[in-house]
C-alpha atoms as a PDB file:
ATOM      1  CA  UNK A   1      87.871  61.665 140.870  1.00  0.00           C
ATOM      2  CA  UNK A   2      87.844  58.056 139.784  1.00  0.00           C
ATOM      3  CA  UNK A   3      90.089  55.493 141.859  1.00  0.00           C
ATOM      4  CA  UNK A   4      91.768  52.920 140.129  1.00  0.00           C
ATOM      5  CA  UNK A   5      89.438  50.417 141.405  1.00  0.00           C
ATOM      6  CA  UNK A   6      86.761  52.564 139.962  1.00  0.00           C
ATOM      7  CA  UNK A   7      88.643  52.172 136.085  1.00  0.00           C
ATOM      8  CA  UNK A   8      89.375  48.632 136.922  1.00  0.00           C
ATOM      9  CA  UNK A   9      85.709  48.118 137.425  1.00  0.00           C
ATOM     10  CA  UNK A  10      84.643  50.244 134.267  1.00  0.00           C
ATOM     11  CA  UNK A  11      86.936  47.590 132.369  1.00  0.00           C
ATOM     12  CA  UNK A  12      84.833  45.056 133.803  1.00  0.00           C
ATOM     13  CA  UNK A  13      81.738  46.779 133.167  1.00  0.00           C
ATOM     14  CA  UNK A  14      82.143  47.860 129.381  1.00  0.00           C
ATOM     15  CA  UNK A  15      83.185  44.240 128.484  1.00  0.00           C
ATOM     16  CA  UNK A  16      80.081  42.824 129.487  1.00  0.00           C
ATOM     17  CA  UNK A  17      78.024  46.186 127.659  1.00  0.00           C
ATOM     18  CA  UNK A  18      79.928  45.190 124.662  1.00  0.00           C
ATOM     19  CA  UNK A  19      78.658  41.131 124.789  1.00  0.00           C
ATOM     20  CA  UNK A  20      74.941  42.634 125.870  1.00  0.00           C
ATOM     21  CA  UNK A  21      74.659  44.808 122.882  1.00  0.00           C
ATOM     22  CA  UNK A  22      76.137  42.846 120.480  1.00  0.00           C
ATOM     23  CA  UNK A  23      79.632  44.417 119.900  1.00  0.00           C
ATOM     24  CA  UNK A  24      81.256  41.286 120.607  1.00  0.00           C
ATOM     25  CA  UNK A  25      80.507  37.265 121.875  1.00  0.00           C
ATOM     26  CA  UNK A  26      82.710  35.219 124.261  1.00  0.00           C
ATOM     27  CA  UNK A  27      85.852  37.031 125.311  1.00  0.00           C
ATOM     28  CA  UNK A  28      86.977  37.347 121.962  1.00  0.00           C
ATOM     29  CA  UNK A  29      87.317  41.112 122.800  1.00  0.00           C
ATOM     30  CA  UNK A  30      89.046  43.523 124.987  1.00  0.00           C
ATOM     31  CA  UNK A  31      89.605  46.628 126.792  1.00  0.00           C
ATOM     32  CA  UNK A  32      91.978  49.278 128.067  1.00  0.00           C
ATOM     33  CA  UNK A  33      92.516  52.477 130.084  1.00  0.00           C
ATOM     34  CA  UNK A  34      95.447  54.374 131.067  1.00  0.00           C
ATOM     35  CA  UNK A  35      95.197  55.193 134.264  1.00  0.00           C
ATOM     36  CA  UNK A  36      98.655  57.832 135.651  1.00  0.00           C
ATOM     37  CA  UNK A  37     101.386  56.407 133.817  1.00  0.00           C
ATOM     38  CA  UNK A  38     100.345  52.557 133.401  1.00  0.00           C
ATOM     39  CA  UNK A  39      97.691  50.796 130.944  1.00  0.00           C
ATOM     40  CA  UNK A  40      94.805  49.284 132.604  1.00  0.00           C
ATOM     41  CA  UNK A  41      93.703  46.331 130.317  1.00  0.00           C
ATOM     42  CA  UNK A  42      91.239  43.235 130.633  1.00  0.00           C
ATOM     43  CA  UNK A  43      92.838  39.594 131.426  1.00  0.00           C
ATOM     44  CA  UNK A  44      93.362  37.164 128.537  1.00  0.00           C
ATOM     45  CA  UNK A  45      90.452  34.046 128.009  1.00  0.00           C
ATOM     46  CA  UNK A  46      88.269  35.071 131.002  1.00  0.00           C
ATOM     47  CA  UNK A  47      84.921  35.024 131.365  1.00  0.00           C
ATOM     48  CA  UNK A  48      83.463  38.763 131.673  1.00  0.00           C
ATOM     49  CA  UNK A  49      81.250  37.410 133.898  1.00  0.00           C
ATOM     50  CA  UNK A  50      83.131  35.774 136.578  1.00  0.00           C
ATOM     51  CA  UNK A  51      85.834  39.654 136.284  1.00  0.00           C
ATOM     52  CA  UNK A  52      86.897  41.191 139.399  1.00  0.00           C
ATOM     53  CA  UNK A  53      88.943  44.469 139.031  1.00  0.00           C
ATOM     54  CA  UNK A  54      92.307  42.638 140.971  1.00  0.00           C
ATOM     55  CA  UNK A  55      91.892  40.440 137.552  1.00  0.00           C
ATOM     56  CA  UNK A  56      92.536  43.177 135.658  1.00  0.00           C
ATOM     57  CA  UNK A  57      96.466  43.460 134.015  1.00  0.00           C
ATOM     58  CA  UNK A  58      98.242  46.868 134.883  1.00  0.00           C
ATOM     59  CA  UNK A  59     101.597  47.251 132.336  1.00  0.00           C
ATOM     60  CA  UNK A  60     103.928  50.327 132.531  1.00  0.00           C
ATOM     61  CA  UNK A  61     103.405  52.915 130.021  1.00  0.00           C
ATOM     62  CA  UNK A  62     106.792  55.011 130.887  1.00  0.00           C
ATOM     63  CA  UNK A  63     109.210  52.948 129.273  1.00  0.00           C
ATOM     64  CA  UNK A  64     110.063  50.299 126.466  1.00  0.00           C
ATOM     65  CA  UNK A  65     107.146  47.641 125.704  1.00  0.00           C
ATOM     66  CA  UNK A  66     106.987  45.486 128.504  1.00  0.00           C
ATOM     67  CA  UNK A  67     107.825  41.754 128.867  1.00  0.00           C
ATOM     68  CA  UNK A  68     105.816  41.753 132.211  1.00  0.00           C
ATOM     69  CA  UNK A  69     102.962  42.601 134.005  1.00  0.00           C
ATOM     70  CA  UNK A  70     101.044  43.237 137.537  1.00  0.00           C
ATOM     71  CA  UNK A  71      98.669  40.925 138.505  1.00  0.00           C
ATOM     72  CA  UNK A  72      97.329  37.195 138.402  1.00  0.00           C
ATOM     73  CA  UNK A  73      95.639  37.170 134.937  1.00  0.00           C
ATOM     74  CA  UNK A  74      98.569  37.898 131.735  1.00  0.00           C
ATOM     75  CA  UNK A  75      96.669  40.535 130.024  1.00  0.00           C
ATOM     76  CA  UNK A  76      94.983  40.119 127.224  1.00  0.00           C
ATOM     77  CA  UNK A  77      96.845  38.419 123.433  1.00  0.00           C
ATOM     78  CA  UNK A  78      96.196  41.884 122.020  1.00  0.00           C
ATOM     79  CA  UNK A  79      97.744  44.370 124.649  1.00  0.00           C
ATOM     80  CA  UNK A  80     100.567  45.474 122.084  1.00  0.00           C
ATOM     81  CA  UNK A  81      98.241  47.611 119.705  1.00  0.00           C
ATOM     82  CA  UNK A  82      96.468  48.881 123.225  1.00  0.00           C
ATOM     83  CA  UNK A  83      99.702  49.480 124.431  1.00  0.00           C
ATOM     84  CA  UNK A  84     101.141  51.593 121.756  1.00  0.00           C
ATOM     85  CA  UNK A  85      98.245  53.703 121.266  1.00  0.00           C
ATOM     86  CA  UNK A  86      98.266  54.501 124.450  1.00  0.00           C
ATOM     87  CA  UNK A  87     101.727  55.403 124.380  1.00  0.00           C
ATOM     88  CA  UNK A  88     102.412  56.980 121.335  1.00  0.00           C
ATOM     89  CA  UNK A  89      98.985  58.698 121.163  1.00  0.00           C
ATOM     90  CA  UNK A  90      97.858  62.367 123.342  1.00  0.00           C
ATOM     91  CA  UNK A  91      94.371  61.850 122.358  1.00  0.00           C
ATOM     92  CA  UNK A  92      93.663  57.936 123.172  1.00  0.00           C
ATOM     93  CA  UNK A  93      93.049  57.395 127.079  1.00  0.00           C
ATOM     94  CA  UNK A  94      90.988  53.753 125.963  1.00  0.00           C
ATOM     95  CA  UNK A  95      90.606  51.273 123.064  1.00  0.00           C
ATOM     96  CA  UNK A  96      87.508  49.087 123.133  1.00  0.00           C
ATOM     97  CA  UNK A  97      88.844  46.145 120.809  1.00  0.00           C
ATOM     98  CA  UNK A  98      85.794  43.549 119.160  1.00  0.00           C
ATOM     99  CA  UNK A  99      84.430  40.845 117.055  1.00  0.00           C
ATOM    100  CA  UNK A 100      81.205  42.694 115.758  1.00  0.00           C
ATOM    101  CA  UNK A 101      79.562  40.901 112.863  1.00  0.00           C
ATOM    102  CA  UNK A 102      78.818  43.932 110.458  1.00  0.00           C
ATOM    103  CA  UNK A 103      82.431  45.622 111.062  1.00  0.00           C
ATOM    104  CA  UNK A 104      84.124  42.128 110.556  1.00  0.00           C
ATOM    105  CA  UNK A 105      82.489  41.234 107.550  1.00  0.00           C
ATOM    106  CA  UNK A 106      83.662  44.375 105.849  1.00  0.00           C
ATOM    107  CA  UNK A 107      87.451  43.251 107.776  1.00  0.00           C
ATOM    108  CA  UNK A 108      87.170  39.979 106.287  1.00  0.00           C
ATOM    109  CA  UNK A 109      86.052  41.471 102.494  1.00  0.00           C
ATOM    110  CA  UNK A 110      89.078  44.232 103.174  1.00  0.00           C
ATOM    111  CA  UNK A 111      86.466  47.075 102.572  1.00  0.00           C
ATOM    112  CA  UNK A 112      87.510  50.461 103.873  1.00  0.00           C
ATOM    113  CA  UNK A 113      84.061  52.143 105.235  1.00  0.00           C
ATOM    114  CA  UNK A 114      84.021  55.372 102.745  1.00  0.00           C
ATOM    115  CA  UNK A 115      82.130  58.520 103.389  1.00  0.00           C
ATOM    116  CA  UNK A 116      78.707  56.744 102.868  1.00  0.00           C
ATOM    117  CA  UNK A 117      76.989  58.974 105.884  1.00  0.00           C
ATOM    118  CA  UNK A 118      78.216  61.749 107.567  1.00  0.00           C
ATOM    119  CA  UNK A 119      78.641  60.236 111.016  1.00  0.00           C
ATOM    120  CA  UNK A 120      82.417  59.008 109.301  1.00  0.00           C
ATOM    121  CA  UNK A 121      83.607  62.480 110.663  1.00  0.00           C
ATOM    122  CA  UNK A 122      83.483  61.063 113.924  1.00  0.00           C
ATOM    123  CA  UNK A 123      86.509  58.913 112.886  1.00  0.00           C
ATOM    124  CA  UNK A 124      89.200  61.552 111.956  1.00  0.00           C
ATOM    125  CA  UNK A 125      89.023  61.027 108.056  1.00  0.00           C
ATOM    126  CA  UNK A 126      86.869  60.376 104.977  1.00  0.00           C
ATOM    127  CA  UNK A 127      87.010  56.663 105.842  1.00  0.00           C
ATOM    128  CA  UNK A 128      87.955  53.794 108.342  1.00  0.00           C
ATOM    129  CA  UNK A 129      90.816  51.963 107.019  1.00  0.00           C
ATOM    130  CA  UNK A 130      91.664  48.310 107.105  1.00  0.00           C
ATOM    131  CA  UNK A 131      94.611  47.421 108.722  1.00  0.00           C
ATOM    132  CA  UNK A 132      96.868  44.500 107.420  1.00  0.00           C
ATOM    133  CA  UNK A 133      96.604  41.386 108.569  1.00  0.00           C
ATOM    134  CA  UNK A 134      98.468  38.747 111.082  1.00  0.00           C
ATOM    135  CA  UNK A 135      98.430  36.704 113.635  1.00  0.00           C
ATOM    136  CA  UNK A 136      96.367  37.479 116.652  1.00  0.00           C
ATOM    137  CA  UNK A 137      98.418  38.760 119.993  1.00  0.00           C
ATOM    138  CA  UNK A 138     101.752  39.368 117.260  1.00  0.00           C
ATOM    139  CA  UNK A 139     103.731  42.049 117.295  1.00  0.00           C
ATOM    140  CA  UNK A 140     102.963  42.343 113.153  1.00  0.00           C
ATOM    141  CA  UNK A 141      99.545  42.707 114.050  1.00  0.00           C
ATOM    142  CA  UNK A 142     100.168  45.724 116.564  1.00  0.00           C
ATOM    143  CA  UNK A 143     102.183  47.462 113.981  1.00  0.00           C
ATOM    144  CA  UNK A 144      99.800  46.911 111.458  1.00  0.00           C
ATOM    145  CA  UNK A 145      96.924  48.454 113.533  1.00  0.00           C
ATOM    146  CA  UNK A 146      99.128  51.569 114.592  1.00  0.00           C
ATOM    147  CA  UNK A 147      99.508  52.070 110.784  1.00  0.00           C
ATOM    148  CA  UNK A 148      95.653  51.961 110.252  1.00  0.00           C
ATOM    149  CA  UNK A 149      95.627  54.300 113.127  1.00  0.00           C
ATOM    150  CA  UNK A 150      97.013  57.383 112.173  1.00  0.00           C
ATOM    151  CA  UNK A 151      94.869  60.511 111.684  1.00  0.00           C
ATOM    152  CA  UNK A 152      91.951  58.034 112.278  1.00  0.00           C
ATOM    153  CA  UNK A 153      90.370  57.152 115.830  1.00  0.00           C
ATOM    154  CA  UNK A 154      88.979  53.628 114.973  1.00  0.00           C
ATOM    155  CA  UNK A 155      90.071  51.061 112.423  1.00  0.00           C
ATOM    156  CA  UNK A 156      89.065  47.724 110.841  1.00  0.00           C
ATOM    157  CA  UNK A 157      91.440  44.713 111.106  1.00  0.00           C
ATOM    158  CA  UNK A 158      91.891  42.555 107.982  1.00  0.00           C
ATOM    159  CA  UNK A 159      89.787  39.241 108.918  1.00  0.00           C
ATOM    160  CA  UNK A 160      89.762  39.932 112.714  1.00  0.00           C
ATOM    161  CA  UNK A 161      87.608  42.741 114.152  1.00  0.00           C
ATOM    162  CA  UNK A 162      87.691  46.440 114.756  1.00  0.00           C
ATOM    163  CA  UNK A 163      89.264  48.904 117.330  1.00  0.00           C
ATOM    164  CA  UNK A 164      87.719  52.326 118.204  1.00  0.00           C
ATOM    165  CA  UNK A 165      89.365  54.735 120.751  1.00  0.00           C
ATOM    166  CA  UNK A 166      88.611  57.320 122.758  1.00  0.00           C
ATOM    167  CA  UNK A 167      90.020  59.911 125.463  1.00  0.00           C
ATOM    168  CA  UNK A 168      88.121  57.693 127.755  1.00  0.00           C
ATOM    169  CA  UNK A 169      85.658  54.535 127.686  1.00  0.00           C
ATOM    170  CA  UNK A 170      82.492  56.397 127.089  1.00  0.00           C
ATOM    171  CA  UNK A 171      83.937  57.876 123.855  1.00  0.00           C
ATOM    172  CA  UNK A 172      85.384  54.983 122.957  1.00  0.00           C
ATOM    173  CA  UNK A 173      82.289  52.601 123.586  1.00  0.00           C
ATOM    174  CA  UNK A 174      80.575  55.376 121.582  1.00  0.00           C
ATOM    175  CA  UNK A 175      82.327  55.137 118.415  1.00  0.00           C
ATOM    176  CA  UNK A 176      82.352  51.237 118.655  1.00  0.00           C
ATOM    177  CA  UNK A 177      79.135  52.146 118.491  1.00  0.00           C
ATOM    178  CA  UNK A 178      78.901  54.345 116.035  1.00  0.00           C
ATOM    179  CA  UNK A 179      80.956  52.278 113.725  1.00  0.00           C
ATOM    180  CA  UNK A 180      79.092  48.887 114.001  1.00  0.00           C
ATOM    181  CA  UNK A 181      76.044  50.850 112.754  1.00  0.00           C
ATOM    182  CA  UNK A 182      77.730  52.757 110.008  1.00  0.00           C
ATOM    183  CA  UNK A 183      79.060  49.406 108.865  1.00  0.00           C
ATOM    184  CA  UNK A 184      75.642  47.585 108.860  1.00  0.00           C
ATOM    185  CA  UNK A 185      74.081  50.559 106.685  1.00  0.00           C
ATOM    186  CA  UNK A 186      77.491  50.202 104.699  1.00  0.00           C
ATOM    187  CA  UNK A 187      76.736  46.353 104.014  1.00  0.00           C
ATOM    188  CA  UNK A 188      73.286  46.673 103.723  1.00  0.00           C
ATOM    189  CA  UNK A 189      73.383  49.940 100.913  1.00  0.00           C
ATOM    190  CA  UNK A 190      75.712  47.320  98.971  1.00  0.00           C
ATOM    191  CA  UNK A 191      72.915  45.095  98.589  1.00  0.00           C
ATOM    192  CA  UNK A 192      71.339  47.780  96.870  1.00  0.00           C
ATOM    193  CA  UNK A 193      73.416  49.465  94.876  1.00  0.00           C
ATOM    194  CA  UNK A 194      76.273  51.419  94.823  1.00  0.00           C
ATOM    195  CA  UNK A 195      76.619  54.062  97.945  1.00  0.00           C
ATOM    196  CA  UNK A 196      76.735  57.303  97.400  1.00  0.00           C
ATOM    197  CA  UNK A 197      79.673  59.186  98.932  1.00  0.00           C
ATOM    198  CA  UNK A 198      79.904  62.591 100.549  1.00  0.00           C
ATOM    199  CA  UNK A 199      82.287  65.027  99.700  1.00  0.00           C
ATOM    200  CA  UNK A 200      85.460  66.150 101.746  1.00  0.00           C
ATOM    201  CA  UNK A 201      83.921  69.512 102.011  1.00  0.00           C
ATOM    202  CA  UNK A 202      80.433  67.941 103.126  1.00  0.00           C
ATOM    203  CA  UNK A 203      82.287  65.365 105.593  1.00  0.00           C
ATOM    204  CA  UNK A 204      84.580  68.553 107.186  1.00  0.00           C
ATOM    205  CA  UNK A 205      80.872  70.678 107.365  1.00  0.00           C
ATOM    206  CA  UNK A 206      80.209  68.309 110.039  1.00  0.00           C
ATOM    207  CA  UNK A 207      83.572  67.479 111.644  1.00  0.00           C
ATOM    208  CA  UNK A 208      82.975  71.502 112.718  1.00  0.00           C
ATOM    209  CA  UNK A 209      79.430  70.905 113.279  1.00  0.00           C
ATOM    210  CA  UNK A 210      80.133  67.754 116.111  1.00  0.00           C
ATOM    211  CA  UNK A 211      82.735  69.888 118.193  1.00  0.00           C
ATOM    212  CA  UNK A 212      81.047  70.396 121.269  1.00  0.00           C
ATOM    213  CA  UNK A 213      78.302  68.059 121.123  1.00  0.00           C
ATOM    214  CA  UNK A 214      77.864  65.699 123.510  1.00  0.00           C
ATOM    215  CA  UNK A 215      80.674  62.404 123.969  1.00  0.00           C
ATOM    216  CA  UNK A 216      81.384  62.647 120.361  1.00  0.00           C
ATOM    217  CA  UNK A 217      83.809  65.833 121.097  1.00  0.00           C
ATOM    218  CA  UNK A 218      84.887  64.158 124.403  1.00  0.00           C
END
């Protein structure tokens, strides 16, 4: 059974996956866990690279928000959205949060991902939605994201980024993933032409085909 240390450490560790693979650049994005009954999340403007797991922010899931936290690092601008899925959500354990440049440029054109290959059942709908936009770290913004959120497991943020959840960090680093690459062949069938888009029916044959199979299902 995983320690804290050891989901402290997995913070640490899927940050810097995220910069290697090109999810995200800098530490423009960020990551959470709950871990018991408190949210696990990566510091605010610090290097991945230089990360211990004591830098990692632990904030109390039981209550209200919070207006504090534990440890030496404030947690990172965006913990509200983290903090609400985690709260108000049975089936999110982790949000992977980032800057990737496919998924943004669809955030930044407000394009919804539609149906456009079947792998959009992985997301809980027959698209990703774009959330409204605000200021980064607001409590507007967190609201807006929760809204984007519902029935759907990842979202796009208007001119900002993307969020993809999971009931843990594998599953969520997998449909981060999964929905970087869905938006590249998104952006790049738009150069084309015009997509093609599945049906509900064809999009729900595979929702049933996926459950079991592999981290998709959890």
């Amino acid at each position: 059974m995983a320690t804290e240390n050891d989901v402290r450490q997995d913070i640490i560790d899927t940050c810097l996956e995220m910069n290697a693979i090109g999810l995200n650049q800098g530490t423009s994005g960020n990551v959470s866990v709950q871990f018991e009954d408190r949210m696990l999340i990566s510091p605010s403007a610090t290097q991945y690279e230089k990360m211990t797991p004591d830098m990692i922010a632990s904030m109390d899931l039981t209550g209200d928000m919070p207006d504090s936290w534990d440890g030496p690092l404030k947690p990172s601008s965006e913990w509200r959205f983290h903090w609400l899925a985690l709260k108000q959500r049975d089936d999110i354990t982790a949000l992977v949060h980032a800057h990737p440049p496919y998924a943004t440029s669809l955030a930044i054109l407000r394009k919804p991902i539609p149906a456009c290959h079947y792998m959009i059942a992985a997301f809980g709908g027959m698209d990703v939605p774009v959330s409204g936009y605000a200021t980064f770290g607001s409590q507007a913004l967190a609201n807006h994201v929760i809204t984007a959120l519902e029935g759907r497991t990842a979202c796009l943020m208007a001119n900002h980024g993307m969020v993809a959840t999971g009931m843990g960090l594998e599953q969520a680093m997998w449909r981060a993933g999964e929905l970087e690459t869905i938006a590249r062949q998104y952006h790049l069938a738009l150069l084309v032409g015009e997509p093609h888009i599945l049906s509900e029916e064809e999009i729900e044959d595979t929702r049933r085909s996926l459950k079991g199979y592999g981290v998709q299902d959890g």
